[in-house]
N, C-alpha and C. Protein backbone atom coordinates (compact mmCIF):
# COMPACT_ATOMS: atom_id res chain seq x y z
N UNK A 1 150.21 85.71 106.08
CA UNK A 1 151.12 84.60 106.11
C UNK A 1 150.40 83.30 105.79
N UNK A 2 149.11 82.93 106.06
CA UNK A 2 148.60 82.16 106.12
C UNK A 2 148.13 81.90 104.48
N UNK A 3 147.42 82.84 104.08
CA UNK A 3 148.01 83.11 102.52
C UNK A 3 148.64 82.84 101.87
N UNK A 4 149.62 83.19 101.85
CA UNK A 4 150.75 82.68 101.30
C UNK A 4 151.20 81.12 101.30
N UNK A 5 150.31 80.19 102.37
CA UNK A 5 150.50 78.75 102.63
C UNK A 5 149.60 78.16 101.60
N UNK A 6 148.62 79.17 100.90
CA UNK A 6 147.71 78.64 100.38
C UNK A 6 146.23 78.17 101.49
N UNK A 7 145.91 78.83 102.76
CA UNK A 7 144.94 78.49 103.41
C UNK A 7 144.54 80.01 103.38
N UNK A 8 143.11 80.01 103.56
CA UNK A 8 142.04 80.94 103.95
C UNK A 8 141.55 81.11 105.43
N UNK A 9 141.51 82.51 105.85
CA UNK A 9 140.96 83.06 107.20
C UNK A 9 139.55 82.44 107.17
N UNK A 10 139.24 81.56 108.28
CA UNK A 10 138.08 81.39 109.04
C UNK A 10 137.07 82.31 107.95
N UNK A 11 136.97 83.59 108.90
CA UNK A 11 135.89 84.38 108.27
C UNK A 11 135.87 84.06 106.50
N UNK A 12 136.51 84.41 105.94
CA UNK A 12 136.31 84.01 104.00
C UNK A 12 135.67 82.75 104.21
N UNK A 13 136.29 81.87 104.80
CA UNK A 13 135.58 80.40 104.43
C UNK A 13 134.49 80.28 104.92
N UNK A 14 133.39 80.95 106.40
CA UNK A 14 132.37 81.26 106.69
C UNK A 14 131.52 82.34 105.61
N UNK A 15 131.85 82.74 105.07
CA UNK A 15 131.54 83.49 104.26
C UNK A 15 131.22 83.13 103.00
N UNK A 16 131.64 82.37 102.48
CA UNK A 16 131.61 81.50 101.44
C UNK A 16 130.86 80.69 101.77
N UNK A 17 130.76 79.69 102.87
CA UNK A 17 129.32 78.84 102.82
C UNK A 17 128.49 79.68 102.99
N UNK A 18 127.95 80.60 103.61
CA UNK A 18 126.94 81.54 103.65
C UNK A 18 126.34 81.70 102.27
N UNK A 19 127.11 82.41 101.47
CA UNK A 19 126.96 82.91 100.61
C UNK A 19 126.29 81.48 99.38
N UNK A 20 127.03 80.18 99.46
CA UNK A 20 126.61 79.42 99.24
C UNK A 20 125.44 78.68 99.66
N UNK A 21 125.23 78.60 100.52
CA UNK A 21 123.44 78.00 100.90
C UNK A 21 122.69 79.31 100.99
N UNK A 22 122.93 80.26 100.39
CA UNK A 22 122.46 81.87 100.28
C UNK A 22 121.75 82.01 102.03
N UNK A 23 122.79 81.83 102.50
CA UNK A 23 121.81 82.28 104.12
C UNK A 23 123.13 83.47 104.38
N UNK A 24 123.30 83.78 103.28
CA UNK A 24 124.04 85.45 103.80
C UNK A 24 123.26 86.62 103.75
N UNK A 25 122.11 86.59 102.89
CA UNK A 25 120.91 87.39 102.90
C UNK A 25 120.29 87.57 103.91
N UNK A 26 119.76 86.59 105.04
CA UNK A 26 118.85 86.08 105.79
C UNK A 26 120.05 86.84 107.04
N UNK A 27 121.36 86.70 106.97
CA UNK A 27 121.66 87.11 108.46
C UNK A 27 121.49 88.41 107.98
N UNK A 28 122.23 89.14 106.40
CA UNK A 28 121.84 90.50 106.68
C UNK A 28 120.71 90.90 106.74
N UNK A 29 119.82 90.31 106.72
CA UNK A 29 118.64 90.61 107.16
C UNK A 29 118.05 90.92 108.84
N UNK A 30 118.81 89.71 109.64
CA UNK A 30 118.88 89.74 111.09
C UNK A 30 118.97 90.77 111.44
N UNK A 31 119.81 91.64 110.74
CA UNK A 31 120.16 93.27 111.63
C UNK A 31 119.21 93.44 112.15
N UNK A 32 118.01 93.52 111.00
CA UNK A 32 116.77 94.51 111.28
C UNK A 32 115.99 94.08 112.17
N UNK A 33 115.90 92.65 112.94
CA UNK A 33 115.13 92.72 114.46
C UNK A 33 116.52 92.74 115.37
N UNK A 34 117.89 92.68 115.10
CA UNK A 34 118.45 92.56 115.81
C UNK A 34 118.61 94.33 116.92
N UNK A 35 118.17 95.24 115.44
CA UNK A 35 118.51 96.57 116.08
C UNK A 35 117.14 97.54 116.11
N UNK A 36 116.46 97.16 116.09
CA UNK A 36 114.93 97.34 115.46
C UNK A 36 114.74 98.70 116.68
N UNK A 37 115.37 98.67 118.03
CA UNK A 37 115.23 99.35 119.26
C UNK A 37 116.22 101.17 118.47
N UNK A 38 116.96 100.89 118.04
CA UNK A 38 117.93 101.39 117.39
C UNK A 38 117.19 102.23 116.03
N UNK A 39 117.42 101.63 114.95
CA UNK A 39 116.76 102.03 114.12
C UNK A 39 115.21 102.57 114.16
N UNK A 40 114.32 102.30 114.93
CA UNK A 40 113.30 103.76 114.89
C UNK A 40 113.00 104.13 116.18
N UNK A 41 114.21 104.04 117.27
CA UNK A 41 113.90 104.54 118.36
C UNK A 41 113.19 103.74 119.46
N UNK A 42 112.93 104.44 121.06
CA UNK A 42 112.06 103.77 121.84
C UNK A 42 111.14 103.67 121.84
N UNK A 43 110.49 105.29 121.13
CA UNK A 43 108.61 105.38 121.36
C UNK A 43 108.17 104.41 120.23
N UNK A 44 108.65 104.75 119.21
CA UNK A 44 107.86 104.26 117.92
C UNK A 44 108.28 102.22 118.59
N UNK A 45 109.04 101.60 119.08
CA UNK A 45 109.61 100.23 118.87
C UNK A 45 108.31 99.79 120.44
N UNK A 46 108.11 100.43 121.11
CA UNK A 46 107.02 100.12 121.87
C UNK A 46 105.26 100.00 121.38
N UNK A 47 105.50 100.64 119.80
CA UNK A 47 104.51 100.19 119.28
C UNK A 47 104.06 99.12 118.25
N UNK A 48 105.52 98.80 117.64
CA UNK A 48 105.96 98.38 116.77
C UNK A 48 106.86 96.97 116.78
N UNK A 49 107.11 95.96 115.71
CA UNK A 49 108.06 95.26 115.18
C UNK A 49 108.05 94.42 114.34
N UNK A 50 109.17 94.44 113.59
CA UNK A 50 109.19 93.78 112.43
C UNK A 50 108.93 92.71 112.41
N UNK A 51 108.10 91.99 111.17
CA UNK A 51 107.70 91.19 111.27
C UNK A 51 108.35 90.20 110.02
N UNK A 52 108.61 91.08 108.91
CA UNK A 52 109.42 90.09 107.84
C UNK A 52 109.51 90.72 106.71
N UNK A 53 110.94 90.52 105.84
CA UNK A 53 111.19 90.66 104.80
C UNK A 53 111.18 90.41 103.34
N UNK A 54 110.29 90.44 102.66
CA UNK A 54 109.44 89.73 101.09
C UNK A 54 109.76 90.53 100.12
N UNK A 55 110.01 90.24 99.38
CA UNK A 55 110.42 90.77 97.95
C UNK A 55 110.46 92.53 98.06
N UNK A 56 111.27 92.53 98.87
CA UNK A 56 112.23 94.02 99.39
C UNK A 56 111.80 95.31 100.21
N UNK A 57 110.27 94.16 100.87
CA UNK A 57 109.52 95.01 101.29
C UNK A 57 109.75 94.51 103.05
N UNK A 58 110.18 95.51 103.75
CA UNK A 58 109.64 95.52 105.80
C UNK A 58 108.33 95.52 105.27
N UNK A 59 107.83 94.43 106.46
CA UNK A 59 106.67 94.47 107.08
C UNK A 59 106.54 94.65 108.49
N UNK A 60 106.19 95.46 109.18
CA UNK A 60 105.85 95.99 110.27
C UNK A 60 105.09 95.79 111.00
N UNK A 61 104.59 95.16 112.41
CA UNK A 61 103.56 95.04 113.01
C UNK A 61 103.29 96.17 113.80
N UNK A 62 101.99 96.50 113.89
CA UNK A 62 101.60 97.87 114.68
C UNK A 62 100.65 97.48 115.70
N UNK A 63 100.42 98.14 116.80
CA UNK A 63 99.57 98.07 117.56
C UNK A 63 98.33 98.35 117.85
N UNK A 64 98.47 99.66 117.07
CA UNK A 64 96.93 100.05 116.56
C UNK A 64 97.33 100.82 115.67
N UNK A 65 96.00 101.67 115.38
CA UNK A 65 95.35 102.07 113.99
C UNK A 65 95.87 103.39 114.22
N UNK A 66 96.10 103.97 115.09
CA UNK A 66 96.42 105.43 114.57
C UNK A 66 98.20 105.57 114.64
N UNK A 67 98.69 104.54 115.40
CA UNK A 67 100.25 104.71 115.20
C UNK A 67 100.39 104.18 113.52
N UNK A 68 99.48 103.48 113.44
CA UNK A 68 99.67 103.12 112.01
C UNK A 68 99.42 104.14 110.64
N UNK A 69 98.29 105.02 111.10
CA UNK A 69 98.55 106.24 110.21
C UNK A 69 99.87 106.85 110.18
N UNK A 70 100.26 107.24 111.52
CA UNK A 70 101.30 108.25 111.58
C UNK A 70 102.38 107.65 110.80
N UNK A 71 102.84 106.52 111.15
CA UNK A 71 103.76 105.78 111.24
C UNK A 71 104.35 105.96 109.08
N UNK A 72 102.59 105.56 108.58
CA UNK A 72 102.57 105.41 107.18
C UNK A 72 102.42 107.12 106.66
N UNK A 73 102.22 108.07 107.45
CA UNK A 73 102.03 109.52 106.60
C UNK A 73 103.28 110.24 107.11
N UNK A 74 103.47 110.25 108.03
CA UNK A 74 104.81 111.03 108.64
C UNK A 74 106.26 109.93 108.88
N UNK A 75 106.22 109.02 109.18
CA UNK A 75 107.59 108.52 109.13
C UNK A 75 107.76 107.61 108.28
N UNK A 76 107.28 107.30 107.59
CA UNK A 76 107.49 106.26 106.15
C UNK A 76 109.20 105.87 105.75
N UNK A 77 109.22 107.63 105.55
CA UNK A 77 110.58 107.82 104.58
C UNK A 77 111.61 107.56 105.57
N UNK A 78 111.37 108.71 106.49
CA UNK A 78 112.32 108.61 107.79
C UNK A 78 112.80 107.06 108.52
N UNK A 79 112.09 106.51 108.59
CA UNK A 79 111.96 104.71 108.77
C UNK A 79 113.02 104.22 107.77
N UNK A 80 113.36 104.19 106.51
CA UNK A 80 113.68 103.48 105.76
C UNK A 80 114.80 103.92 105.63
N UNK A 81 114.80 105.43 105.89
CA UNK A 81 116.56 105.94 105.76
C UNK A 81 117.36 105.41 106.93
N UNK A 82 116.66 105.43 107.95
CA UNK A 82 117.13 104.92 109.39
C UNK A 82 117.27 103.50 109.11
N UNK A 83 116.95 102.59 108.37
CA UNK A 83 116.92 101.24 108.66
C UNK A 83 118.44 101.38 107.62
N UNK A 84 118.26 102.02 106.67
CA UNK A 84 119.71 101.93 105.51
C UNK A 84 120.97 102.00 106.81
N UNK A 85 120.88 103.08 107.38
CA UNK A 85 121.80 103.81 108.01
C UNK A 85 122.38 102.36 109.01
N UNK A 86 121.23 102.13 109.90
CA UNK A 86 121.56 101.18 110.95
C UNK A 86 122.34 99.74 110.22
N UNK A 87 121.61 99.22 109.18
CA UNK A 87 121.68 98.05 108.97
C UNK A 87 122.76 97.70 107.32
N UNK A 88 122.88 98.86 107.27
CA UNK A 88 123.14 99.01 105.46
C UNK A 88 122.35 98.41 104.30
N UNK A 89 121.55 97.96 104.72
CA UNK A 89 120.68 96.55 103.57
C UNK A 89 120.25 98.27 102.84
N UNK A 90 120.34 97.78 101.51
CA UNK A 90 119.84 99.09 100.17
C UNK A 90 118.83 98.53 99.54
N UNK A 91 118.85 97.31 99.56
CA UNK A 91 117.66 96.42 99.27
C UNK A 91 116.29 97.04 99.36
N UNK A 92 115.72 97.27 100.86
CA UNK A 92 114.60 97.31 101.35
C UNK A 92 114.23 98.98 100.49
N UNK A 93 112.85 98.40 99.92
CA UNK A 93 112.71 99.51 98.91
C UNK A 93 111.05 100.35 99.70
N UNK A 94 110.63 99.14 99.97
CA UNK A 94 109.55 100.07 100.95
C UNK A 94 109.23 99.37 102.07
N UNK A 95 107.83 99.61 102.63
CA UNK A 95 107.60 99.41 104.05
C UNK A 95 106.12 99.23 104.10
N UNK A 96 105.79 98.53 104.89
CA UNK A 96 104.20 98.17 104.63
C UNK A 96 104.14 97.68 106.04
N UNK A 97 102.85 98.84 106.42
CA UNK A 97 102.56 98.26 108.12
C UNK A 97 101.18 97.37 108.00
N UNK A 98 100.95 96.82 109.40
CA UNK A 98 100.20 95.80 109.48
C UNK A 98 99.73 96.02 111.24
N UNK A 99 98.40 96.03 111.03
CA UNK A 99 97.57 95.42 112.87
C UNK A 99 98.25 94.44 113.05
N UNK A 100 98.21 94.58 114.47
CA UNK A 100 98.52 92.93 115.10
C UNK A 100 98.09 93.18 116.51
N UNK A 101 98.25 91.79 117.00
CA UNK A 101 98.08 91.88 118.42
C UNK A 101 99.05 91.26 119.46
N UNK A 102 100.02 92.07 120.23
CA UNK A 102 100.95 92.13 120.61
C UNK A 102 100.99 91.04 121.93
N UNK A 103 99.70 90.51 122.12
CA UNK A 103 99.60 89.55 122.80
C UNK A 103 100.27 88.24 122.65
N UNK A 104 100.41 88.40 121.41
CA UNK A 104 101.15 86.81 120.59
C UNK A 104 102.89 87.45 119.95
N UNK A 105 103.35 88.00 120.71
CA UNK A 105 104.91 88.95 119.79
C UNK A 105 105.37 87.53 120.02
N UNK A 106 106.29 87.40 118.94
CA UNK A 106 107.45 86.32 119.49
C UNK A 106 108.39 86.56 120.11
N UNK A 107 108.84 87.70 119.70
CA UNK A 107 110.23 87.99 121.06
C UNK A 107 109.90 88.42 122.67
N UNK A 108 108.77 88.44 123.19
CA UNK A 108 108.28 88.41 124.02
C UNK A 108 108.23 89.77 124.40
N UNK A 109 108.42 91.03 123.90
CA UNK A 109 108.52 92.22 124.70
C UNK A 109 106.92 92.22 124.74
């Protein structure tokens, strides 16, 4: 009905500035710390978290060196199908882990 007056639903017109200052990328991007617990689980997210998205690549922070093997020889693939699934982004083409030290996380876990 509103349509028909010639006005637009809220959401379209949020959507449209988004899309215009391109920060519609950046929230679909949010999914991925938003669900990060979700998408690879409890064990692996107690070792793990994302750290940022660059030219279509997750970057991953790890805790140490041998979750970081596993992480890169056995769940690579599995990781990325799970992040499609959770988040829909088709974008993210690979995954690249990284040391860190969990002493400094920003989200505080």
């Amino acid at each position: 009905m509103l349509q028909e007056r010639g006005y637009k639903p809220i959401k379209d017109i949020v959507r449209d500035v988004l899309k215009d200052l391109d920060l519609e990328k950046r929230l679909d991007e949010s999914r991925v710390f938003e669900k990060w617990d979700d998408i690879v689980g409890k064990e692996i997210s107690k070792h793990t978290f994302p750290d940022k998205i660059y030219k279509n690549v997750l970057y991953i922070k790890v805790d140490n060196s041998a979750w970081m093997a596993e992480l890169n020889t056995f769940f690579k693939a599995k990781l990325l199908g799970s992040l499609k699934k959770h988040t829909g982004l088709k974008k993210i083409k690979d995954i690249k882990f990284r040391i860190a030290d969990f002493g400094t996380k920003e989200d505080g876990r």
